[in-house]
PDB file of N, CA and C in Angstrom:
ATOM      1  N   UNK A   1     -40.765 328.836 200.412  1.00  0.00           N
ATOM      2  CA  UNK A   1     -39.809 329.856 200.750  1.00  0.00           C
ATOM      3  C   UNK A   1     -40.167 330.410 202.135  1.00  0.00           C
ATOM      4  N   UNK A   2     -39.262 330.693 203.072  1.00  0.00           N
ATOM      5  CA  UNK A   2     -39.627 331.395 204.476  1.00  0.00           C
ATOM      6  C   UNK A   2     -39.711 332.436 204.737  1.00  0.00           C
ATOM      7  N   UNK A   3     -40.589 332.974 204.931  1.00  0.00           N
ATOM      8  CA  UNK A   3     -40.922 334.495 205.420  1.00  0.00           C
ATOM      9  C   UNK A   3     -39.487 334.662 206.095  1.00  0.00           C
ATOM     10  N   UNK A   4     -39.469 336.397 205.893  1.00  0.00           N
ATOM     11  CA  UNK A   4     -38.423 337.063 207.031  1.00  0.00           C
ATOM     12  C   UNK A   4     -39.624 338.251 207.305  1.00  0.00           C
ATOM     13  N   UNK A   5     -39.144 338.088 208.819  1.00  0.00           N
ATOM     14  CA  UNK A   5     -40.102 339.498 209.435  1.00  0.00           C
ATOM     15  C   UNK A   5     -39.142 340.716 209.519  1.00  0.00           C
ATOM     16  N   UNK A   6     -39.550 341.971 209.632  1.00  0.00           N
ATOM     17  CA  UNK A   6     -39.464 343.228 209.270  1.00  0.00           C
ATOM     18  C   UNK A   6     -40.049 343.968 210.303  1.00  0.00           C
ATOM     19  N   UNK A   7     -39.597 344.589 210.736  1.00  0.00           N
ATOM     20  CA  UNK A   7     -39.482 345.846 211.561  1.00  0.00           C
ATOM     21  C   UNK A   7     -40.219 347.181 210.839  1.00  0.00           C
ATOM     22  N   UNK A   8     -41.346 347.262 211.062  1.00  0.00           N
ATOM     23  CA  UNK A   8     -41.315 348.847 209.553  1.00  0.00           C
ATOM     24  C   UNK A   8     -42.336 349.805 210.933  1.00  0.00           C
ATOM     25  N   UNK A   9     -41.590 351.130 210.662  1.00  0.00           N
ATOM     26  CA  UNK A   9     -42.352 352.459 211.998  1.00  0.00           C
ATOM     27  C   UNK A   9     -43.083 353.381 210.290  1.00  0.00           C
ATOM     28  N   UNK A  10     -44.639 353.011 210.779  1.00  0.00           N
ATOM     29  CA  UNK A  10     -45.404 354.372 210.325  1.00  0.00           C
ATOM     30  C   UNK A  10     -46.369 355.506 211.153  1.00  0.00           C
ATOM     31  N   UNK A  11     -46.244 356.387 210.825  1.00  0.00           N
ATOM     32  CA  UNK A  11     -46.643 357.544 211.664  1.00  0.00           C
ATOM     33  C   UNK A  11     -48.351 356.606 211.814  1.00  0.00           C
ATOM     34  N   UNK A  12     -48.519 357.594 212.757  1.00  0.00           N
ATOM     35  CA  UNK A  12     -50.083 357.131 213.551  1.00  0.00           C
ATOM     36  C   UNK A  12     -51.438 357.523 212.367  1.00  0.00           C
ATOM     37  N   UNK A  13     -50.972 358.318 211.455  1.00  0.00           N
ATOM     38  CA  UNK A  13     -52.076 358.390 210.484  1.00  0.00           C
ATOM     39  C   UNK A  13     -52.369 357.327 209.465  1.00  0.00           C
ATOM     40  N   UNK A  14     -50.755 356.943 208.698  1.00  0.00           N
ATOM     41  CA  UNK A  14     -50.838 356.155 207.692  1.00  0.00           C
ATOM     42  C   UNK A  14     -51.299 354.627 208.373  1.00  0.00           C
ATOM     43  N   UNK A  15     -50.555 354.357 209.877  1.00  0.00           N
ATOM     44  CA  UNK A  15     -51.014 353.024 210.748  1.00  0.00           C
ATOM     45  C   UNK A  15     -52.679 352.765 210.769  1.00  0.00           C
ATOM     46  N   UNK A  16     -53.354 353.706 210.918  1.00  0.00           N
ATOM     47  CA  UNK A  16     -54.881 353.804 210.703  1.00  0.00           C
ATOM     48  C   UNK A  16     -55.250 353.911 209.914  1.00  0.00           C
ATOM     49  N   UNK A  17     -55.169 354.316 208.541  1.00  0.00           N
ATOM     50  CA  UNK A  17     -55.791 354.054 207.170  1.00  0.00           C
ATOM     51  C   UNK A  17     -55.233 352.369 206.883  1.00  0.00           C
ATOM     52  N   UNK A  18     -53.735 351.973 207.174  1.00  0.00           N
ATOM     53  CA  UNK A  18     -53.392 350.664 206.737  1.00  0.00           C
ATOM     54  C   UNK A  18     -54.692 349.426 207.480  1.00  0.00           C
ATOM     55  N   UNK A  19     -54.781 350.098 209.109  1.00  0.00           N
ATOM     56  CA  UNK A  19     -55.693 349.035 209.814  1.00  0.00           C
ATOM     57  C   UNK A  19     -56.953 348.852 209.021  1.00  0.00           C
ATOM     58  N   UNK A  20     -57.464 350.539 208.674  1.00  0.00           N
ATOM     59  CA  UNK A  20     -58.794 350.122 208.418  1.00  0.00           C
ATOM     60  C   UNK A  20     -58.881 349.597 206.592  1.00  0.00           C
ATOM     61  N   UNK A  21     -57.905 349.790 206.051  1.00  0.00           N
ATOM     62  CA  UNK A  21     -58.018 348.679 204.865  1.00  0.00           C
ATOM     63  C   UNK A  21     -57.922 347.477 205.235  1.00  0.00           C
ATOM     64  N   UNK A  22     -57.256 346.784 205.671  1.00  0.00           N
ATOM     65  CA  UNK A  22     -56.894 345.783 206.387  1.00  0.00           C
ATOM     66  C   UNK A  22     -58.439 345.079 206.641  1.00  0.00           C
ATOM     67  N   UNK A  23     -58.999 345.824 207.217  1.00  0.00           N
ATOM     68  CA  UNK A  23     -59.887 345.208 207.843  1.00  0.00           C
ATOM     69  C   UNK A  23     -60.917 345.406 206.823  1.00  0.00           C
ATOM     70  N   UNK A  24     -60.909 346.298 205.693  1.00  0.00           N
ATOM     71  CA  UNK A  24     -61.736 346.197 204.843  1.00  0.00           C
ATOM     72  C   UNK A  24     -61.998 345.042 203.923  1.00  0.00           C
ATOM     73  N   UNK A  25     -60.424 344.618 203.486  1.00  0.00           N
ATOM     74  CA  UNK A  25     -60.086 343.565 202.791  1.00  0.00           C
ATOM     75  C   UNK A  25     -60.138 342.131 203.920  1.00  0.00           C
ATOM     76  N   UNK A  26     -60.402 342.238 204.642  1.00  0.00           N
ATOM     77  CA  UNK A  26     -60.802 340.977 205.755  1.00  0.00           C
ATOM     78  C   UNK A  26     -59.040 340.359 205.853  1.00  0.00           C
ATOM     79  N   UNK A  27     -58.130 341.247 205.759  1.00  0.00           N
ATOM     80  CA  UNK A  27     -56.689 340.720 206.043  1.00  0.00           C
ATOM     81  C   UNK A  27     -55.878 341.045 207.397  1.00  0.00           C
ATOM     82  N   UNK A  28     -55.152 340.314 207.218  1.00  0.00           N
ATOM     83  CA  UNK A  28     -54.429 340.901 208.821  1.00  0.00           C
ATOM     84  C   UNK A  28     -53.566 342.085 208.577  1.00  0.00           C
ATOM     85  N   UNK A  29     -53.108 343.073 209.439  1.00  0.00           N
ATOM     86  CA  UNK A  29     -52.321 343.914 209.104  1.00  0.00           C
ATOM     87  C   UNK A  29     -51.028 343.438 208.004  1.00  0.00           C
ATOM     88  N   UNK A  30     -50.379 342.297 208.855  1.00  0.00           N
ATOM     89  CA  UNK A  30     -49.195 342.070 208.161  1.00  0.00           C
ATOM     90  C   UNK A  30     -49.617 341.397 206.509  1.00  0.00           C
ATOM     91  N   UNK A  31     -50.519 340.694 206.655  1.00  0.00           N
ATOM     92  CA  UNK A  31     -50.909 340.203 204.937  1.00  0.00           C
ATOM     93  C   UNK A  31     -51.302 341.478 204.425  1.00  0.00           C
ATOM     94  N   UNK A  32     -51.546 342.584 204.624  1.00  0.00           N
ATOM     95  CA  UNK A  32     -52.211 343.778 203.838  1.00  0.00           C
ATOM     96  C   UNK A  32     -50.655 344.253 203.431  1.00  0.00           C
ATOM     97  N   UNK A  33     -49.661 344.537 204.308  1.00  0.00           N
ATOM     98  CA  UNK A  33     -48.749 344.787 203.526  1.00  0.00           C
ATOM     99  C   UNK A  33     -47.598 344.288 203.248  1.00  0.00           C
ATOM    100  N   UNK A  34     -48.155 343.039 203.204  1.00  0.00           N
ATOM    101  CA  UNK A  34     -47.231 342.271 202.342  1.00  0.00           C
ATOM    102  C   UNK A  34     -47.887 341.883 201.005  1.00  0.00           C
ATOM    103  N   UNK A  35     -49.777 342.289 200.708  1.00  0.00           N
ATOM    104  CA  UNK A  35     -49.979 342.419 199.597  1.00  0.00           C
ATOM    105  C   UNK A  35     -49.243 343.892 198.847  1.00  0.00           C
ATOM    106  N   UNK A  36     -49.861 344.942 199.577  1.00  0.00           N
ATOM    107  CA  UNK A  36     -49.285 346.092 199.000  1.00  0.00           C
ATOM    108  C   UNK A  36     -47.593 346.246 198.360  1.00  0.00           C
ATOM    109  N   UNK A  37     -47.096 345.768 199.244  1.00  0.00           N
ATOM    110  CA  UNK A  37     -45.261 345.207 198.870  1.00  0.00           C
ATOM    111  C   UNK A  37     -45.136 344.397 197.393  1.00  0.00           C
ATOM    112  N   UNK A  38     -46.167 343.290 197.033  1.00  0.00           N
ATOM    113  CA  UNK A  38     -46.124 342.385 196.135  1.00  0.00           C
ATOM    114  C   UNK A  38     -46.909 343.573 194.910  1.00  0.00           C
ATOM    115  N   UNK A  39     -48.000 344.013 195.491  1.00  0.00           N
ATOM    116  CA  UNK A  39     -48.177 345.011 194.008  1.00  0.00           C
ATOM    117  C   UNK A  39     -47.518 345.777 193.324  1.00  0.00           C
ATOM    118  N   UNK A  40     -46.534 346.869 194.469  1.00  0.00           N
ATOM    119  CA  UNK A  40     -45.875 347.502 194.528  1.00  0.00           C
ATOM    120  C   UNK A  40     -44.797 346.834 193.570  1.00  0.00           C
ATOM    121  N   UNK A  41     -44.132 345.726 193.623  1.00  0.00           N
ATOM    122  CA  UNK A  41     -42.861 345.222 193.174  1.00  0.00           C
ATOM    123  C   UNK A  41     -43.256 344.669 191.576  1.00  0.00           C
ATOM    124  N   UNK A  42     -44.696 344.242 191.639  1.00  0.00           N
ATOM    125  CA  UNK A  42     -45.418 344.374 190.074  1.00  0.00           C
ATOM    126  C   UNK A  42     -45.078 345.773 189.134  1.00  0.00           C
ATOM    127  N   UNK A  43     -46.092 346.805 190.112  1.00  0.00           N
ATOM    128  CA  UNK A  43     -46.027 348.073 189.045  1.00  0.00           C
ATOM    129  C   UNK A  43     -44.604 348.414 188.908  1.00  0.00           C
ATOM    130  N   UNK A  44     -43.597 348.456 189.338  1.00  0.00           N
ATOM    131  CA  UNK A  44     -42.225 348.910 189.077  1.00  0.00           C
ATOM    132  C   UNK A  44     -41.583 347.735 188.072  1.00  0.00           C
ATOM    133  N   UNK A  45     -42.080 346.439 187.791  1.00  0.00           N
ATOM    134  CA  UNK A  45     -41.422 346.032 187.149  1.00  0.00           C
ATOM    135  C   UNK A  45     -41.862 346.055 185.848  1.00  0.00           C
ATOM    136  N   UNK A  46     -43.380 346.479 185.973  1.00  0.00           N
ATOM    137  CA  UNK A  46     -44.208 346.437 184.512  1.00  0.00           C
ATOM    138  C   UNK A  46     -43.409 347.871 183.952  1.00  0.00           C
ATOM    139  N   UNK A  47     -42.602 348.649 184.683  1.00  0.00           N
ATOM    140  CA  UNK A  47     -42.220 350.254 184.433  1.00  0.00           C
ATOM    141  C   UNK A  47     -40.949 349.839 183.798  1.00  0.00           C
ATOM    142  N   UNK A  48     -40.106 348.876 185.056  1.00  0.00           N
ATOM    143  CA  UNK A  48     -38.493 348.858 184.548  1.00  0.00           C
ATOM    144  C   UNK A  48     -38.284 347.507 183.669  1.00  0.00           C
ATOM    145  N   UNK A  49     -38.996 346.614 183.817  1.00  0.00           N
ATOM    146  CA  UNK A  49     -38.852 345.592 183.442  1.00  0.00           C
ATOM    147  C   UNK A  49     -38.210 344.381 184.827  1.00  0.00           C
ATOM    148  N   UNK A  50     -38.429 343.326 184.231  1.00  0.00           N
ATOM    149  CA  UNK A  50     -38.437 341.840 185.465  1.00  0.00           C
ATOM    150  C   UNK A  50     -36.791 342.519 186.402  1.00  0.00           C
ATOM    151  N   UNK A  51     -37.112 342.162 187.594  1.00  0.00           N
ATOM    152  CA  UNK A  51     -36.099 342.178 188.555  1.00  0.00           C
ATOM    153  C   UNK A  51     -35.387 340.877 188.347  1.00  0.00           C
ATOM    154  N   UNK A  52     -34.169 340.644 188.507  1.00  0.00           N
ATOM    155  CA  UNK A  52     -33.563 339.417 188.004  1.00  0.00           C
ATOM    156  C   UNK A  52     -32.976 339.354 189.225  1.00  0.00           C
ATOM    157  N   UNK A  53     -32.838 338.193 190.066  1.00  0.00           N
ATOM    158  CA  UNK A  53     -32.249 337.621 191.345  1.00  0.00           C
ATOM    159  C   UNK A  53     -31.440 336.810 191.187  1.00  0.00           C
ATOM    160  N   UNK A  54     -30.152 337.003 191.699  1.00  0.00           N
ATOM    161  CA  UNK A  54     -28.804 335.705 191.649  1.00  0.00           C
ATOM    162  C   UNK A  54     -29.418 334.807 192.951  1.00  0.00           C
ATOM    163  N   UNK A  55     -28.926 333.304 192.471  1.00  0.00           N
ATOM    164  CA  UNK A  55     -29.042 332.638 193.235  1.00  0.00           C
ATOM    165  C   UNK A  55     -28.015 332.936 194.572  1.00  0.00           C
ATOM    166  N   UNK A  56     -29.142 332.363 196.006  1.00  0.00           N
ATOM    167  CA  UNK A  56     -28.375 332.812 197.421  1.00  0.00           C
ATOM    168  C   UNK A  56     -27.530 331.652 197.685  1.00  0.00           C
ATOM    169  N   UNK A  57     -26.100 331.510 197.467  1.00  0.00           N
ATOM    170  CA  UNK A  57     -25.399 330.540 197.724  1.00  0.00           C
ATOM    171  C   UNK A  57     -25.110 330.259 199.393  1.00  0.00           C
TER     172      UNK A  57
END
């Protein structure tokens, strides 16, 4: 499947806690939150239940 890139503005505080996890977890910025995105889309579904996707014709 192909990545799409994203545009995302965070204030200068949250940008520096993201770097220095990032670098805690030995990831690049963008893999750190694109893990956080993938957890994120876990805990909400373990809440609402599975997200169901129509096929992209």
């Amino acid at each position: 499947m192909p990545k799409i890139a994203l545009q995302v503005r965070l204030d200068e505080n949250t940008h520096q806690k993201l770097k220095k996890i990032s670098e805690n977890e030995l990831r690049s910025l963008n893999a750190q939150l694109e893990y956080f995105v993938i957890q994120g889309i876990k805990s909400y579904e373990s809440s609402h239940g599975d997200i169901t996707l129509s096929d992209p014709e």
